[in-house]
Protein backbone atom coordinates (compact mmCIF):
# COMPACT_ATOMS: atom_id res chain seq x y z
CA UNK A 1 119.15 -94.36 -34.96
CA UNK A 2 118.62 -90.87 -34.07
CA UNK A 3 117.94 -88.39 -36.05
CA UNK A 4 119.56 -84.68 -35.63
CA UNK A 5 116.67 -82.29 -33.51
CA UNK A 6 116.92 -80.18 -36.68
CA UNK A 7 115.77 -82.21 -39.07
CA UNK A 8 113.22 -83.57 -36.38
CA UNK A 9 111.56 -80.22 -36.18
CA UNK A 10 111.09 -80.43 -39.91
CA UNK A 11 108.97 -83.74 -39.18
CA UNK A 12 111.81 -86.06 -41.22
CA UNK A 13 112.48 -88.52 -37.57
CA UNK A 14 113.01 -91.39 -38.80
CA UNK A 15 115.99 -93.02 -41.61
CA UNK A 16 115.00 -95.97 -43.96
CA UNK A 17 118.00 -97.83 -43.59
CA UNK A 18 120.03 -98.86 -40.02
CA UNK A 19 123.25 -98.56 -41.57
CA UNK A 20 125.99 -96.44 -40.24
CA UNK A 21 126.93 -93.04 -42.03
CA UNK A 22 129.96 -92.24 -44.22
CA UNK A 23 129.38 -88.48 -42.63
CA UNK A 24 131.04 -86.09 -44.95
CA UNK A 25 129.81 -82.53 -46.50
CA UNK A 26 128.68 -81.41 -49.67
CA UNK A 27 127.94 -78.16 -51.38
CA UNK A 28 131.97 -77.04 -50.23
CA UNK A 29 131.40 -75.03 -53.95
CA UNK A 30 128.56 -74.77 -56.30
CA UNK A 31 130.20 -76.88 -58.63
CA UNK A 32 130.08 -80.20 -56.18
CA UNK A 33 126.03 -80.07 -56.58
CA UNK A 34 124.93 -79.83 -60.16
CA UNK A 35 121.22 -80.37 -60.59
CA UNK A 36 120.49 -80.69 -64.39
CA UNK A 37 116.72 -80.80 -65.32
CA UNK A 38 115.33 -84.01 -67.47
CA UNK A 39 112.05 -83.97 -69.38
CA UNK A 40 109.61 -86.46 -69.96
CA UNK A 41 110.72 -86.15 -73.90
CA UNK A 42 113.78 -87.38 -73.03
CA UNK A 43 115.92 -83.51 -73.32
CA UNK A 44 117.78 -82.49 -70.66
CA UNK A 45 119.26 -79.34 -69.55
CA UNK A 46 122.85 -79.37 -69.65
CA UNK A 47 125.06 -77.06 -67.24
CA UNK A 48 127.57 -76.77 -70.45
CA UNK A 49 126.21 -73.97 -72.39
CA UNK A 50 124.88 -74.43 -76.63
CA UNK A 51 126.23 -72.77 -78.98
CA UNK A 52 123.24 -74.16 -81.09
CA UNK A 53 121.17 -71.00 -82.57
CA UNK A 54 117.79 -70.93 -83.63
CA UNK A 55 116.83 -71.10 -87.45
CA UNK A 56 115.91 -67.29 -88.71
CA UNK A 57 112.46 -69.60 -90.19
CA UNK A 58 111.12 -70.65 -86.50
CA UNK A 59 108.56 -68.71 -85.07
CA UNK A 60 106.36 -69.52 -81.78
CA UNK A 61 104.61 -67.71 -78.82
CA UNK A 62 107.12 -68.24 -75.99
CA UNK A 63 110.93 -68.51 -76.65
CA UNK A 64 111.96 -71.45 -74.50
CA UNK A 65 115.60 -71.07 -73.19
CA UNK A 66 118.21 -73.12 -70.67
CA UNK A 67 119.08 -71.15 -67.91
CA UNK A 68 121.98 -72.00 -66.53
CA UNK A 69 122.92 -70.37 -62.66
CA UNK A 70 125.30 -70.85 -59.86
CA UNK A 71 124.39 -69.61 -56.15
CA UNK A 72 121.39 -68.04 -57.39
CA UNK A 73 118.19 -68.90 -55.78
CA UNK A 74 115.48 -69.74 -58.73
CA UNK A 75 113.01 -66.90 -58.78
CA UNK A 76 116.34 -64.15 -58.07
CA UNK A 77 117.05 -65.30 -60.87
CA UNK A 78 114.18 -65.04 -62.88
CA UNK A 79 113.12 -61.51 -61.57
CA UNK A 80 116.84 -60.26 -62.18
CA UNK A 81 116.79 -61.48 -65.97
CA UNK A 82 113.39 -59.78 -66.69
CA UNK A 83 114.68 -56.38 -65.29
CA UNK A 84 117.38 -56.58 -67.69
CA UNK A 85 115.47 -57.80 -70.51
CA UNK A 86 112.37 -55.56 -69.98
CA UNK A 87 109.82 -57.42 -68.87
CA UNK A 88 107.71 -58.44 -65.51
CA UNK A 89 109.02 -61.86 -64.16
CA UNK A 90 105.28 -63.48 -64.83
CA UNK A 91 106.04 -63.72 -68.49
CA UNK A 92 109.39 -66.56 -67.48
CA UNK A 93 108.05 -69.52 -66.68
CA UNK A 94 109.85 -72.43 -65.08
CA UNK A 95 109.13 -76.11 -64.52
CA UNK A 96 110.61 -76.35 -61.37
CA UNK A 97 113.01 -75.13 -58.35
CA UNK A 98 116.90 -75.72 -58.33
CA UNK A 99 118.76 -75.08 -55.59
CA UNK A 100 120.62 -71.90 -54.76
CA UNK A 101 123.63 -73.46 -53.17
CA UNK A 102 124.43 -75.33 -56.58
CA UNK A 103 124.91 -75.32 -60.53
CA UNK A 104 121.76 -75.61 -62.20
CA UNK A 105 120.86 -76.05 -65.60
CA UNK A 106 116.81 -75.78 -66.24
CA UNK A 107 114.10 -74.62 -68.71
CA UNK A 108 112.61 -71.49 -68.80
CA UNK A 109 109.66 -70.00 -71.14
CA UNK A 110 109.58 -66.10 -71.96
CA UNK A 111 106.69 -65.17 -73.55
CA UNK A 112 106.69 -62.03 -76.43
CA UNK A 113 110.55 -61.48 -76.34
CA UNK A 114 113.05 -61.65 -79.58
CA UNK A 115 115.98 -63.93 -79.39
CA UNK A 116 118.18 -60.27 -79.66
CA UNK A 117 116.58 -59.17 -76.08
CA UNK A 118 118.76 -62.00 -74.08
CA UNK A 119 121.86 -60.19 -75.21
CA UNK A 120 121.22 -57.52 -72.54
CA UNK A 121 121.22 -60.61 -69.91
CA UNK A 122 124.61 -59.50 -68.38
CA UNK A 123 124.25 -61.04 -64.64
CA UNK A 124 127.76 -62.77 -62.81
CA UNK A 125 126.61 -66.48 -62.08
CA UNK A 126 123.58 -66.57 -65.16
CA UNK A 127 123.91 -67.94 -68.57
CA UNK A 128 120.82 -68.00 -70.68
CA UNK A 129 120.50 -69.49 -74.33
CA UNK A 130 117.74 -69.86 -76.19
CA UNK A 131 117.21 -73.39 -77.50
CA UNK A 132 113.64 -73.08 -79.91
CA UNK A 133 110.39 -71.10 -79.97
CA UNK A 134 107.18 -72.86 -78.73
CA UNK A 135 103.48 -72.42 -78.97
CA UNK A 136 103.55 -74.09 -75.41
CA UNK A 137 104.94 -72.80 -72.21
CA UNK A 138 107.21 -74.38 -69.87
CA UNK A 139 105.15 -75.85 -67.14
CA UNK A 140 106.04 -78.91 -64.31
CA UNK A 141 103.71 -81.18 -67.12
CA UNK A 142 106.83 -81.18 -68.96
CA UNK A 143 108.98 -82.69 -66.09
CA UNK A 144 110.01 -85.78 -65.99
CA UNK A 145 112.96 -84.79 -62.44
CA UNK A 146 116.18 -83.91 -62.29
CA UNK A 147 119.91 -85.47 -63.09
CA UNK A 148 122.06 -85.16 -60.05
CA UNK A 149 126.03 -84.82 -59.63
CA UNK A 150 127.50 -84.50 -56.19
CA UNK A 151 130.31 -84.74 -54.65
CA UNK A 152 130.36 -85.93 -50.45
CA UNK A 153 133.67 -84.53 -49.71
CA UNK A 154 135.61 -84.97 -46.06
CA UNK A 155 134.68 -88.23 -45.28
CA UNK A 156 136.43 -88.81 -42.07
CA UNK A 157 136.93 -93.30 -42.23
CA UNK A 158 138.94 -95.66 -44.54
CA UNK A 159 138.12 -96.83 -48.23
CA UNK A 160 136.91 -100.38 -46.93
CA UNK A 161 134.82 -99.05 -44.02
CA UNK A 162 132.89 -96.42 -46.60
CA UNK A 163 132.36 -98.80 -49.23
CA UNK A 164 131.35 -101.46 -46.95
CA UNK A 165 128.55 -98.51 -45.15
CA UNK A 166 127.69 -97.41 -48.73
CA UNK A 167 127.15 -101.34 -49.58
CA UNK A 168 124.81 -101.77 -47.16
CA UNK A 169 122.72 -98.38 -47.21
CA UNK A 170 122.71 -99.73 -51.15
CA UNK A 171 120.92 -103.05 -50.18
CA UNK A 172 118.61 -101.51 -47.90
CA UNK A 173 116.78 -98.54 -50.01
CA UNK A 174 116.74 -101.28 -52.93
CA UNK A 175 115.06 -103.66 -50.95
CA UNK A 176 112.58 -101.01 -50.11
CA UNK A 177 112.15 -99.65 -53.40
CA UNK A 178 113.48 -96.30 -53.09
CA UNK A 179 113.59 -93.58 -50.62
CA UNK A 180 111.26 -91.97 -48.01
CA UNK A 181 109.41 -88.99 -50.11
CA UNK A 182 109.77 -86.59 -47.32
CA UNK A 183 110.06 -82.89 -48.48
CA UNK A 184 113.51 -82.09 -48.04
CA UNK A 185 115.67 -79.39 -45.74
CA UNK A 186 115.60 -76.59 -48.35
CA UNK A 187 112.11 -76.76 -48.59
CA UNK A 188 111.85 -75.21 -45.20
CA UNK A 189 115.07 -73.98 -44.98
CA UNK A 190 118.13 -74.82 -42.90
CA UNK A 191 119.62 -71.87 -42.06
CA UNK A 192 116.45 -70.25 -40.64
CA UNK A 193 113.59 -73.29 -40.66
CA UNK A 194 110.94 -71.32 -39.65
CA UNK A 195 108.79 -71.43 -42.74
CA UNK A 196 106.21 -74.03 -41.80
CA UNK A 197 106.16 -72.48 -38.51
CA UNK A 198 104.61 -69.21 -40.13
CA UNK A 199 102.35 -71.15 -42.02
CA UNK A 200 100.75 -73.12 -38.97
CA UNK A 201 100.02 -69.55 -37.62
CA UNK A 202 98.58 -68.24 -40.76
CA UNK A 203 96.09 -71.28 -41.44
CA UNK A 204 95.07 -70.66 -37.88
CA UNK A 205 94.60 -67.01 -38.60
CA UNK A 206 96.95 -65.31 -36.37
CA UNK A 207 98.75 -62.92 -38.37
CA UNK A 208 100.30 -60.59 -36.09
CA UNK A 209 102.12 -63.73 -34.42
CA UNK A 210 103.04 -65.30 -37.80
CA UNK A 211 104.38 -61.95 -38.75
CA UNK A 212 106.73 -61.24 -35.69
CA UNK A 213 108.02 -64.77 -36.37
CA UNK A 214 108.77 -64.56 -40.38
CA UNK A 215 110.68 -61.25 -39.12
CA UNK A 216 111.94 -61.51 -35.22
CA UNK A 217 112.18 -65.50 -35.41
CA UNK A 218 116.16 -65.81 -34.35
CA UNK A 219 118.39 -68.34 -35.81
CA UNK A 220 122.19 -69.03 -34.70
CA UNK A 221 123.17 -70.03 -37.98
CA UNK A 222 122.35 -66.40 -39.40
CA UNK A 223 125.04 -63.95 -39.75
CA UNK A 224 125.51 -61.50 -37.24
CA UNK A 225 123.67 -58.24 -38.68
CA UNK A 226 120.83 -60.12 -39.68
CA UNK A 227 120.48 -62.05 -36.42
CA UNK A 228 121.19 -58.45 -34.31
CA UNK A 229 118.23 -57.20 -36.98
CA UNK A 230 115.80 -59.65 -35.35
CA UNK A 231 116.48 -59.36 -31.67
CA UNK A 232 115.82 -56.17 -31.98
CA UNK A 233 112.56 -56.36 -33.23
CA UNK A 234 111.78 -58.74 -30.99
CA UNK A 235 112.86 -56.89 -28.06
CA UNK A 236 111.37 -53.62 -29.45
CA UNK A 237 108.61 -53.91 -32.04
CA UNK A 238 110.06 -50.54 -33.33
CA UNK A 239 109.29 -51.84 -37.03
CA UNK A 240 110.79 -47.93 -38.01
CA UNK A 241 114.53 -48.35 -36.55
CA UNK A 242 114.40 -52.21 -37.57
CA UNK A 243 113.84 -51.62 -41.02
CA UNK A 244 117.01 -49.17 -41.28
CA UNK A 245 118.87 -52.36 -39.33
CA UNK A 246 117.54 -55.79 -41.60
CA UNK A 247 119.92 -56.31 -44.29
CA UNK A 248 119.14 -55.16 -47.89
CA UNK A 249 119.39 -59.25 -48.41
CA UNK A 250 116.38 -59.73 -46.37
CA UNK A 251 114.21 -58.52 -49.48
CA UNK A 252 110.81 -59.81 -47.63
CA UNK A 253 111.27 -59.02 -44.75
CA UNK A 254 112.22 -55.35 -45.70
CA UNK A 255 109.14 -55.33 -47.50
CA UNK A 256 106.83 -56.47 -44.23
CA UNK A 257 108.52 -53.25 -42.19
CA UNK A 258 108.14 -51.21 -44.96
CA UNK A 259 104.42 -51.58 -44.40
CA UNK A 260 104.93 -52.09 -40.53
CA UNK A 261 106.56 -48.89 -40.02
CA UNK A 262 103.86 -46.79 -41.57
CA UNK A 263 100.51 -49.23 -40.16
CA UNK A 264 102.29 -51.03 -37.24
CA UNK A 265 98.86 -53.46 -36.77
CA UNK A 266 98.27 -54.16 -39.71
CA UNK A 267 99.92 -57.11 -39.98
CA UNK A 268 97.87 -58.83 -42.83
CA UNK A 269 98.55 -56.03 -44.91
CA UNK A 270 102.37 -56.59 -44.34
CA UNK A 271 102.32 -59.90 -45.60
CA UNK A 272 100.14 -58.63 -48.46
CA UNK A 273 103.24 -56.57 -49.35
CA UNK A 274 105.19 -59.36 -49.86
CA UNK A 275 104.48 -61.46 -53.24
CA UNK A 276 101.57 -63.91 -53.19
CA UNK A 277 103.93 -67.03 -54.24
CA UNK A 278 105.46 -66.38 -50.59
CA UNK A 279 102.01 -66.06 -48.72
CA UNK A 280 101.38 -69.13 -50.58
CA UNK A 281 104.35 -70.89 -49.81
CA UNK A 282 104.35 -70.63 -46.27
CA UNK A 283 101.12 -72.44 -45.61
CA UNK A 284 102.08 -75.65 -48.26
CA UNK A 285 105.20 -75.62 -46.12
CA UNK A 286 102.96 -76.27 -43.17
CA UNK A 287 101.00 -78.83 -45.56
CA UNK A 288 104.57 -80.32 -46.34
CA UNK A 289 105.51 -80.55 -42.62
CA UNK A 290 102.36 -82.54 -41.48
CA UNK A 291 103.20 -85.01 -44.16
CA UNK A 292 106.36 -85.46 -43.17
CA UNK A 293 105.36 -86.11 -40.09
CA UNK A 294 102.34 -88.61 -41.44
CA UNK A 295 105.25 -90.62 -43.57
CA UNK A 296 107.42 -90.75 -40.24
CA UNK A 297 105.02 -92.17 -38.22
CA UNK A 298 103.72 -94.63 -40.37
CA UNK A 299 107.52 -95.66 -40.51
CA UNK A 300 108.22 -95.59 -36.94
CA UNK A 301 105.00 -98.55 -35.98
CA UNK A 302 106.66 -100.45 -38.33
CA UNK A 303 104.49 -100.17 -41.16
CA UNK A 304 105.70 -100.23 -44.79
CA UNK A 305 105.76 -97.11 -47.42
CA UNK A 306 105.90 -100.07 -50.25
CA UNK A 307 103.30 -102.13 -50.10
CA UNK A 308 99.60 -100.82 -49.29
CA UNK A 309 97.44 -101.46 -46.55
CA UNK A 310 93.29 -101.37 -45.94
CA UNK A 311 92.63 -97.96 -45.89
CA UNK A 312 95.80 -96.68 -47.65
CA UNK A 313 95.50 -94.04 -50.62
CA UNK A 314 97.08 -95.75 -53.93
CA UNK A 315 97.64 -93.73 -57.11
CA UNK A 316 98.33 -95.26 -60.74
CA UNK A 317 102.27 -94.81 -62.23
CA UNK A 318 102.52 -93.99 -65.78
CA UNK A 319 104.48 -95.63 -68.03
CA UNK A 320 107.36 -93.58 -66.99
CA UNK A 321 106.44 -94.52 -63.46
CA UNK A 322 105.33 -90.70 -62.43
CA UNK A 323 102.12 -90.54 -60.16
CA UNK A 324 99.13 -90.43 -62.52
CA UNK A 325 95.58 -88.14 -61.50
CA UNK A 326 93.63 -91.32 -60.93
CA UNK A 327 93.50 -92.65 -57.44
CA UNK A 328 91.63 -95.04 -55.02
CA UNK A 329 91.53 -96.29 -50.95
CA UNK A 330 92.43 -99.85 -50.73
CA UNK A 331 90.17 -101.74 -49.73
CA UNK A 332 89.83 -105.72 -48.49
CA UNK A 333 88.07 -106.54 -51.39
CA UNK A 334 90.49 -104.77 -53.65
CA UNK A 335 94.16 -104.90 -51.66
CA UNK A 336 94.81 -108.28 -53.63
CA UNK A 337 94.84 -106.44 -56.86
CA UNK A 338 96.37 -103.43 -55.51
CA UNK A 339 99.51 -105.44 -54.37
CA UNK A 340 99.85 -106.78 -57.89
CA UNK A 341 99.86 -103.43 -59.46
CA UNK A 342 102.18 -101.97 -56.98
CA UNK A 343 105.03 -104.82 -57.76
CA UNK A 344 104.38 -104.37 -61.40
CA UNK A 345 105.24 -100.71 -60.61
CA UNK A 346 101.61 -99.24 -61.96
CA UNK A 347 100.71 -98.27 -58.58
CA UNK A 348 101.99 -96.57 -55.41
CA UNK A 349 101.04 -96.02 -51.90
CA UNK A 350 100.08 -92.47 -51.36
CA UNK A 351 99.40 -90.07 -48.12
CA UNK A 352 97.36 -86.82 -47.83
CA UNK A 353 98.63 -83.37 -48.11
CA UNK A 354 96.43 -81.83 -45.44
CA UNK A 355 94.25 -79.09 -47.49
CA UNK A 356 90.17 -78.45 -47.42
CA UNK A 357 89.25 -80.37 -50.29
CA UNK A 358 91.69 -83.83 -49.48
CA UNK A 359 90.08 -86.46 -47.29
CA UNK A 360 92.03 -88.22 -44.80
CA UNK A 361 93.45 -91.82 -45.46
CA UNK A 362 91.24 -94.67 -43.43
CA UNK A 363 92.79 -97.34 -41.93
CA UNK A 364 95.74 -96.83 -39.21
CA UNK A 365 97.26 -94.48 -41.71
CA UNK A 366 94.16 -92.47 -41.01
CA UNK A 367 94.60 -92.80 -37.65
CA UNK A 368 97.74 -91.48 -37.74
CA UNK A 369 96.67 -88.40 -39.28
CA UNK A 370 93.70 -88.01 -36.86
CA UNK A 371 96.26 -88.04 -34.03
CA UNK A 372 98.98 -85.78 -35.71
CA UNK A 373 96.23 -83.47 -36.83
CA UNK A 374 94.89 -83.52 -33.15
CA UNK A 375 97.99 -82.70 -31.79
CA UNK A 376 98.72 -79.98 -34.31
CA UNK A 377 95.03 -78.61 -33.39
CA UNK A 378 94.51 -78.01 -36.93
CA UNK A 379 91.30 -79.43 -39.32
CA UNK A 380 91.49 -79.85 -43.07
CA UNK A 381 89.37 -76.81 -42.83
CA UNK A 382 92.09 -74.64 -41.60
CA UNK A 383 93.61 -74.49 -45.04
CA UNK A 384 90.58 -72.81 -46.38
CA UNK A 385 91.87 -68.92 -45.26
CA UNK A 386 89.14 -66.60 -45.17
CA UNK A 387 91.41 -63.30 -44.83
CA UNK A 388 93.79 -64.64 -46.91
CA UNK A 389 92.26 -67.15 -49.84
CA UNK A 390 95.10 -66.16 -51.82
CA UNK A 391 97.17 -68.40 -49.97
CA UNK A 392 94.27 -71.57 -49.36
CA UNK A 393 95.81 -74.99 -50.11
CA UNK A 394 93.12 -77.54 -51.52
CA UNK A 395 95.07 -80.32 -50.58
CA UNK A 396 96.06 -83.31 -52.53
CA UNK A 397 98.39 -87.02 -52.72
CA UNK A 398 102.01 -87.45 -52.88
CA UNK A 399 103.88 -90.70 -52.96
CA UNK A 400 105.10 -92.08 -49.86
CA UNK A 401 108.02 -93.56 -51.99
CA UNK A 402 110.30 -92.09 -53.99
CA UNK A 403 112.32 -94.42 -56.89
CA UNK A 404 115.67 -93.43 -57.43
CA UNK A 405 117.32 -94.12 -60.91
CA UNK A 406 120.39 -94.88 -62.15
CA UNK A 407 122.41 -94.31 -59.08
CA UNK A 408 126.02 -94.76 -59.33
CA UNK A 409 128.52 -94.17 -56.78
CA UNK A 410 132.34 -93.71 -56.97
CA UNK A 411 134.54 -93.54 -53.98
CA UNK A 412 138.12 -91.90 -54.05
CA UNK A 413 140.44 -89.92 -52.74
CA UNK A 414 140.69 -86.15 -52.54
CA UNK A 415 143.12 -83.48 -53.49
CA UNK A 416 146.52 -83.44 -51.19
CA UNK A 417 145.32 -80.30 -49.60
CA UNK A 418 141.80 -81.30 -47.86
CA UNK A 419 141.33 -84.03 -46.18
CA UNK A 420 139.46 -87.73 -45.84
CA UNK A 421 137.86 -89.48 -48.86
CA UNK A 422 135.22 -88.22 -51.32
CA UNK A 423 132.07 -89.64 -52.79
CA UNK A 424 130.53 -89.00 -56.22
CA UNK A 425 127.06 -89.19 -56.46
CA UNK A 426 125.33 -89.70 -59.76
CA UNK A 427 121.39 -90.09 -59.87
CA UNK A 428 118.26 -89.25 -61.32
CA UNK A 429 115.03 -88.51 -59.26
CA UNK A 430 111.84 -87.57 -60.32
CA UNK A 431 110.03 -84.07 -59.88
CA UNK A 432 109.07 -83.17 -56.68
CA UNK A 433 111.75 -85.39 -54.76
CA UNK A 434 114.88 -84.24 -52.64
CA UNK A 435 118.33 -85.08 -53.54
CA UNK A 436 119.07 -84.26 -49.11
CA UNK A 437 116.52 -86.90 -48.76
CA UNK A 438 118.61 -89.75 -50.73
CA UNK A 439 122.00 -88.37 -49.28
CA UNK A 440 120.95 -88.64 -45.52
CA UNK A 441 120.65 -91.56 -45.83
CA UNK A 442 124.34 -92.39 -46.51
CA UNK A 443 125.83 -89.68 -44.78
CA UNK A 444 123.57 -89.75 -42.15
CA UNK A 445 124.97 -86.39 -40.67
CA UNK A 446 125.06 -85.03 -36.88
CA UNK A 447 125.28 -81.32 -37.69
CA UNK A 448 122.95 -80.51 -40.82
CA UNK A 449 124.03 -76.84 -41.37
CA UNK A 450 128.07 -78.07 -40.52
CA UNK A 451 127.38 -81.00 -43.53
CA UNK A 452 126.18 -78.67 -46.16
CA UNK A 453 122.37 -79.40 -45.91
């Protein structure tokens, strides 16, 4: 089966199960995708705000809080809350990034600030509580992944013909284990997917091109002032008149012409404007690209993202089944023992994120990264950037499989005034997965941006 030329351009070009799609959309309100944030302790961040308060007694470094948002993008909302508390954003820290288009509940950290401070936090869409105070701040050490709750609504066929395509996409991702652990749409973006683009030019040094893409880049999904923004820039490169035209929503962007305007070549000052987090993640969505592409490849010969192979990178689980540091290649002397490990769920197959210190997988998965790599004419090295070394990406291992837990699905029908069925998803994945990545695979939809995704 197909997949849509979108997602293909994001490297995800290949499904894990044949089974025909229920279709459907989600995110029709933030309210149909809650992501709720689990830690390895076993506490979870609830989207149903405490009314628990803090004893007068406890005393600790960092005030640890649940922040609760809906349609706010992660660090808005952090750098929003520390205006109105006081304070520079680096002093909340987070464990991880929810979704904009969705109700979140997650932890945050704020180090030096009095429980009384949060009372300022008046923001339409926020709710933060604090919870305790900690010696320790939040960090993604603490995360064990995320609860999910969503709700596939429009689903165009009968009850029997979804349950039966549900059934069967059921039986397939179990048999395998899980689900591909492709990054997912948001990690690149849907609406304008032209992150890992920029970062390709970046790790091959060419600023000026990467920068007239992050701002002139067009997309037909954008809304009309923004796109109208971009074409003329493009058509132009009057980086004065175009930064009167970009929306005040395009805070980045705004930023780059800001500089543009003034020192219209220097283009690796412009994106030295912007913060360092973006710099950075532009190139590790390049890094996140070529993997998906590695993962897809390996899927489309045939070969199998459960069990390991000569050559194949294989990290340990821990006893919560997360990827541990230690790692190994298989080898023929070892792949015996390896496949043991990896049915007793202590030990995953693993493929390269492409950085200057990661080594490529041997084997045909090696060869498959050769050849991508080839194609892409881009070297480990690449990710080593001498103007920029703010924004180098070392490289590392993430699982080719990702479980899912607990998932539960409940098919009914909607409200008198919309139409076709709807689907309740209920599951638990662990940090660093995609909930789009799971749901594709049931909904399997035509039009990503049209679904929701």
């Amino acid at each position: 089966m197909n997949v849509p030329k979108l997602e293909a351009d994001l490297g995800i070009e290949v499904y894990a199960s044949k089974s025909r799609g229920i279709g459907g959309t989600i995110k029709h309100k933030p309210e149909d995708f809650i992501v709720e944030e689990v830690f390895t302790d076993g506490s979870k961040a609830s989207v149903q705000p405490s009314d628990k308060t803090i004893p007068p007694s406890e005393r600790g470094r960092y005030l640890v809080c649940i922040l609760i948002k809906k349609g706010w993008d992660t660090f808005a909302a952090v750098r929003k809350v520390a205006h109105q508390i006081g304070i520079s954003p680096d002093r909340i820290n987070v464990a991880g990034i929810k979704d904009a288009r969705a109700l979140t509940a997650q932890h945050v950290s704020i180090w030096g600030v009095p429980v009384e401070r949060l009372q300022r936090v008046d923001l339409k869409g926020i709710v933060i509580t604090p919870i305790r105070f900690s010696s320790e701040k939040i960090s993604s050490r603490l995360l064990l992944g995320n609860q999910f709750n969503i709700i596939v609504r429009s689903i165009g066929y009968g009850q029997a013909t979804v349950q039966k395509r549900i059934q069967e996409a059921c039986v397939e991702l179990t048999t395998l284990g899980g689900i591909p652990n492709f990054f997912g749409h948001q990690r690149f973006g849907t609406i304008r997917s032209a992150s890992h683009c920029v970062g390709r030019l970046l790790v091959k040094g060419s600023f000026e091109e990467a920068a007239l893409v992050f701002l002139s880049e067009p997309s037909r999904y954008e809304n009309p002032a923004a796109k109208e923004a971009r074409r003329f820039l493009r058509e132009t490169r009057d980086f004065k008149s175009a930064l009167r035209m970009f929306p005040r929503n395009l805070v980045y962007e705004r930023v780059m012409l800001v500089r543009l305007s003034k020192h219209p070549r220097d283009f690796l000052g412009a994106f030295r404007r912007a913060p360092s987090s973006l710099r950075l993640f532009l190139v590790q969505a390049y890094q996140s690209f070529l993997f998906n592409r590695f993962l897809s490849e390996r899927m489309r010969r045939g070969i199998s993202i459960s069990r390991a192979q000569i050559g194949d990178y294989v990290v340990d689980l821990d006893e919560r089944g997360l990827p541990a540091k230690s790692f190994r290649k298989a080898e023929e002397s070892s792949i015996s023992k390896i496949e043991q490990k990896i049915e007793g769920r202590k030990m995953t197959v693993a493929i390269p994120l492409v950085g200057f210190r990661q080594l490529p997988s041997d084997g045909v998965q090696g060869e498959i990264e050769e050849e991508i790599l080839e194609r892409e004419l881009t070297t480990p090295d690449d990710f080593r950037l001498q103007k920029m070394p703010e924004a180098s990406a070392a490289g590392g291992l993430r699982t080719a499989l990702a479980p899912v837990c607990n998932l539960g699905i409940e098919v009914k029908d909607q409200p008198a005034d919309q139409d076709g069925l709807n689907a309740s998803f209920h599951f638990l994945l662990h940090k660093g997965s995609y909930a789009t990545i799971l749901l594709r695979e049931f909904m399997k939809p035509r039009d990503l941006v049209r679904a929701g995704f």
